[in-house]
N, C-alpha and C. Protein backbone atom coordinates (compact mmCIF):
# COMPACT_ATOMS: atom_id res chain seq x y z
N UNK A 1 166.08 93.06 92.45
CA UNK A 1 167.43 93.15 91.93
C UNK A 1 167.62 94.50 91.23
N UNK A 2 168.71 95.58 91.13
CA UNK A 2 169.23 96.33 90.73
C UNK A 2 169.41 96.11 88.89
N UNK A 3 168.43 97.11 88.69
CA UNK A 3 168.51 97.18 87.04
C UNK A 3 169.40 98.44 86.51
N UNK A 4 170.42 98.54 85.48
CA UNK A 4 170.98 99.50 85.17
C UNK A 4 171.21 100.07 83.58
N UNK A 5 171.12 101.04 83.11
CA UNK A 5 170.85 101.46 81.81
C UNK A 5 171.93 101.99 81.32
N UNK A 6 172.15 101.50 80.06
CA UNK A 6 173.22 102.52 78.70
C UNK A 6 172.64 103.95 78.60
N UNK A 7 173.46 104.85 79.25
CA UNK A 7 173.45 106.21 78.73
C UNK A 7 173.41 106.31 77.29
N UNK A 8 174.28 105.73 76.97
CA UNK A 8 173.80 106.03 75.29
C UNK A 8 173.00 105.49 74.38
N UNK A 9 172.58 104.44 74.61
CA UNK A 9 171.36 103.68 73.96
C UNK A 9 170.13 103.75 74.45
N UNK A 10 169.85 103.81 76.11
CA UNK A 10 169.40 103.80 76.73
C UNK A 10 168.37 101.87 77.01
N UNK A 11 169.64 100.87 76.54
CA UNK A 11 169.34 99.24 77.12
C UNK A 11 169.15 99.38 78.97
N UNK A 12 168.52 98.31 79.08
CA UNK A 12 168.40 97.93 80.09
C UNK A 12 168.75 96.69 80.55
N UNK A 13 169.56 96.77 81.31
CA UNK A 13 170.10 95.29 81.96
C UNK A 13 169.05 94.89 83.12
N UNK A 14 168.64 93.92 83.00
CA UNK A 14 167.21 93.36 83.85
C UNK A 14 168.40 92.59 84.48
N UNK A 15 168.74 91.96 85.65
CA UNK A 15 169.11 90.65 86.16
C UNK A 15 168.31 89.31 85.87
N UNK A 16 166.68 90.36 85.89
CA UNK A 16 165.83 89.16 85.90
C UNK A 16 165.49 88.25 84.28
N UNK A 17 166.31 88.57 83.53
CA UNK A 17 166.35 88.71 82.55
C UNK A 17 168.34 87.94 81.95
N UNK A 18 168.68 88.92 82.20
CA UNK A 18 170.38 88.24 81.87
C UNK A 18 170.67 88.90 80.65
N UNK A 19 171.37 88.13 80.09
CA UNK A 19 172.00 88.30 79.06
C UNK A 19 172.19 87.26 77.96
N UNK A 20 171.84 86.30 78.23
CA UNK A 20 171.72 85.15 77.27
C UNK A 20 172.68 84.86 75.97
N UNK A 21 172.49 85.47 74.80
CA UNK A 21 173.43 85.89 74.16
C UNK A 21 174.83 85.84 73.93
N UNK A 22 175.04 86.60 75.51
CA UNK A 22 176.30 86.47 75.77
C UNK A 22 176.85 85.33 77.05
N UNK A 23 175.79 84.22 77.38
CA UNK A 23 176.17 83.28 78.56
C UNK A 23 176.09 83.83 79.54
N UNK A 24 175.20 84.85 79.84
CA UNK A 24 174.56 85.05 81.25
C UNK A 24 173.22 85.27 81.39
N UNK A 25 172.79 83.69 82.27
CA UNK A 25 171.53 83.45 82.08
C UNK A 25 170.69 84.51 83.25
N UNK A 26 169.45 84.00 83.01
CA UNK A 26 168.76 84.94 84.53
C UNK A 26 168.91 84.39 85.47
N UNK A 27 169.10 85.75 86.33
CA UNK A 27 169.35 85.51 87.54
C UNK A 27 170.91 85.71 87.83
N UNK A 28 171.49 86.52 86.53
CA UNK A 28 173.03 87.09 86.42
C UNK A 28 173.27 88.81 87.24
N UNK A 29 173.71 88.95 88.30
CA UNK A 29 173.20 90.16 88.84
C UNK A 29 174.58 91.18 87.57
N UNK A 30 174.18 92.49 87.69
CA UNK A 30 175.22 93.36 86.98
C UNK A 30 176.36 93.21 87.83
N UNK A 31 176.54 93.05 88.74
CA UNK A 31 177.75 93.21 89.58
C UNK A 31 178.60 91.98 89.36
N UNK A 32 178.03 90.87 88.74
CA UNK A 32 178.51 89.69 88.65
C UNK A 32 178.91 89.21 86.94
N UNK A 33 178.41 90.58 86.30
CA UNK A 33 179.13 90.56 84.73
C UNK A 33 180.72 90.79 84.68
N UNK A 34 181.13 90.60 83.94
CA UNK A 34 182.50 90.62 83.79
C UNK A 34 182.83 91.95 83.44
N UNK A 35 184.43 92.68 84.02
CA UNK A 35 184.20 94.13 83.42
C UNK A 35 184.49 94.30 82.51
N UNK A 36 184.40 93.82 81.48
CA UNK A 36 184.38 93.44 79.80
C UNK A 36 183.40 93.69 79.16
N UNK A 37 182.24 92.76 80.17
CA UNK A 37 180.99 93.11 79.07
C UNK A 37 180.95 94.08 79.07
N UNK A 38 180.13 94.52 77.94
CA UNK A 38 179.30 95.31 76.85
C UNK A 38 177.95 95.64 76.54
N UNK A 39 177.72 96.38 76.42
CA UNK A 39 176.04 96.61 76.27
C UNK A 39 175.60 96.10 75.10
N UNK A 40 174.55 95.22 74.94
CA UNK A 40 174.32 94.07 73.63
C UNK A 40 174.34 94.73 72.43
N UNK A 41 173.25 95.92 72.30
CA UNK A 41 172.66 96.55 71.73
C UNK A 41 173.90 97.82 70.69
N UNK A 42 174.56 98.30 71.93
CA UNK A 42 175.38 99.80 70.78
C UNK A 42 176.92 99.50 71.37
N UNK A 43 177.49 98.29 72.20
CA UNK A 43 179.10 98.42 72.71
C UNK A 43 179.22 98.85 73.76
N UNK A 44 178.25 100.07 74.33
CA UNK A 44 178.89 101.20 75.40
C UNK A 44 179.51 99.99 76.38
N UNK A 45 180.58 100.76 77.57
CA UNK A 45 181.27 99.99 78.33
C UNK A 45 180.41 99.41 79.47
N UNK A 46 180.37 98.62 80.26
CA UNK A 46 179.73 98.17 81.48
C UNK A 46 180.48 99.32 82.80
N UNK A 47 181.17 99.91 82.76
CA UNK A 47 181.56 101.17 83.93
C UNK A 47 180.69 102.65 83.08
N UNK A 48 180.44 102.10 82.16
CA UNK A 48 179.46 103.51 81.96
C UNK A 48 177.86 103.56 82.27
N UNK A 49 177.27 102.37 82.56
CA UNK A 49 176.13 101.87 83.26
C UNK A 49 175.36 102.93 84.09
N UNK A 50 174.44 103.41 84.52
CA UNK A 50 174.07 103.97 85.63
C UNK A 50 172.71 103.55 86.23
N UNK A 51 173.23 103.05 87.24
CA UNK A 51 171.63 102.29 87.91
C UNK A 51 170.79 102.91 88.47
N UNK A 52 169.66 102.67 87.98
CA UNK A 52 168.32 103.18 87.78
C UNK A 52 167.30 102.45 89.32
N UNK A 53 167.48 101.21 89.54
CA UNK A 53 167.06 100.89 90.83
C UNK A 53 167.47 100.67 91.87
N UNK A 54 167.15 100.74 92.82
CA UNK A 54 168.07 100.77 94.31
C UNK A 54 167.46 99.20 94.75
């Protein structure tokens, strides 16, 4: 699964992993977050993301 990172914090969104926290368990792909969410950690936007795995 496609993992993608906060430029400015530098978080990592695992799929394999989720988001919990915020009601997305594992096995939540990034493409399937809402374009709302937020990066847990510092706010940055979810369109500011840049994915790190292919």
């Amino acid at each position: 699964m496609k993992r993608y990172k906060c430029p400015t914090c530098n978080y990592i969104y695992d799929p394999e992993t989720g988001d919990p926290d915020a009601g997305f368990p594992p096995g939540t792909a990034f493409e399937d977050l809402p374009d709302d969410w937020v990066c847990p950690d510092c706010g940055e936007a979810k369109s500011e993301f840049e994915l790190i795995d292919e």
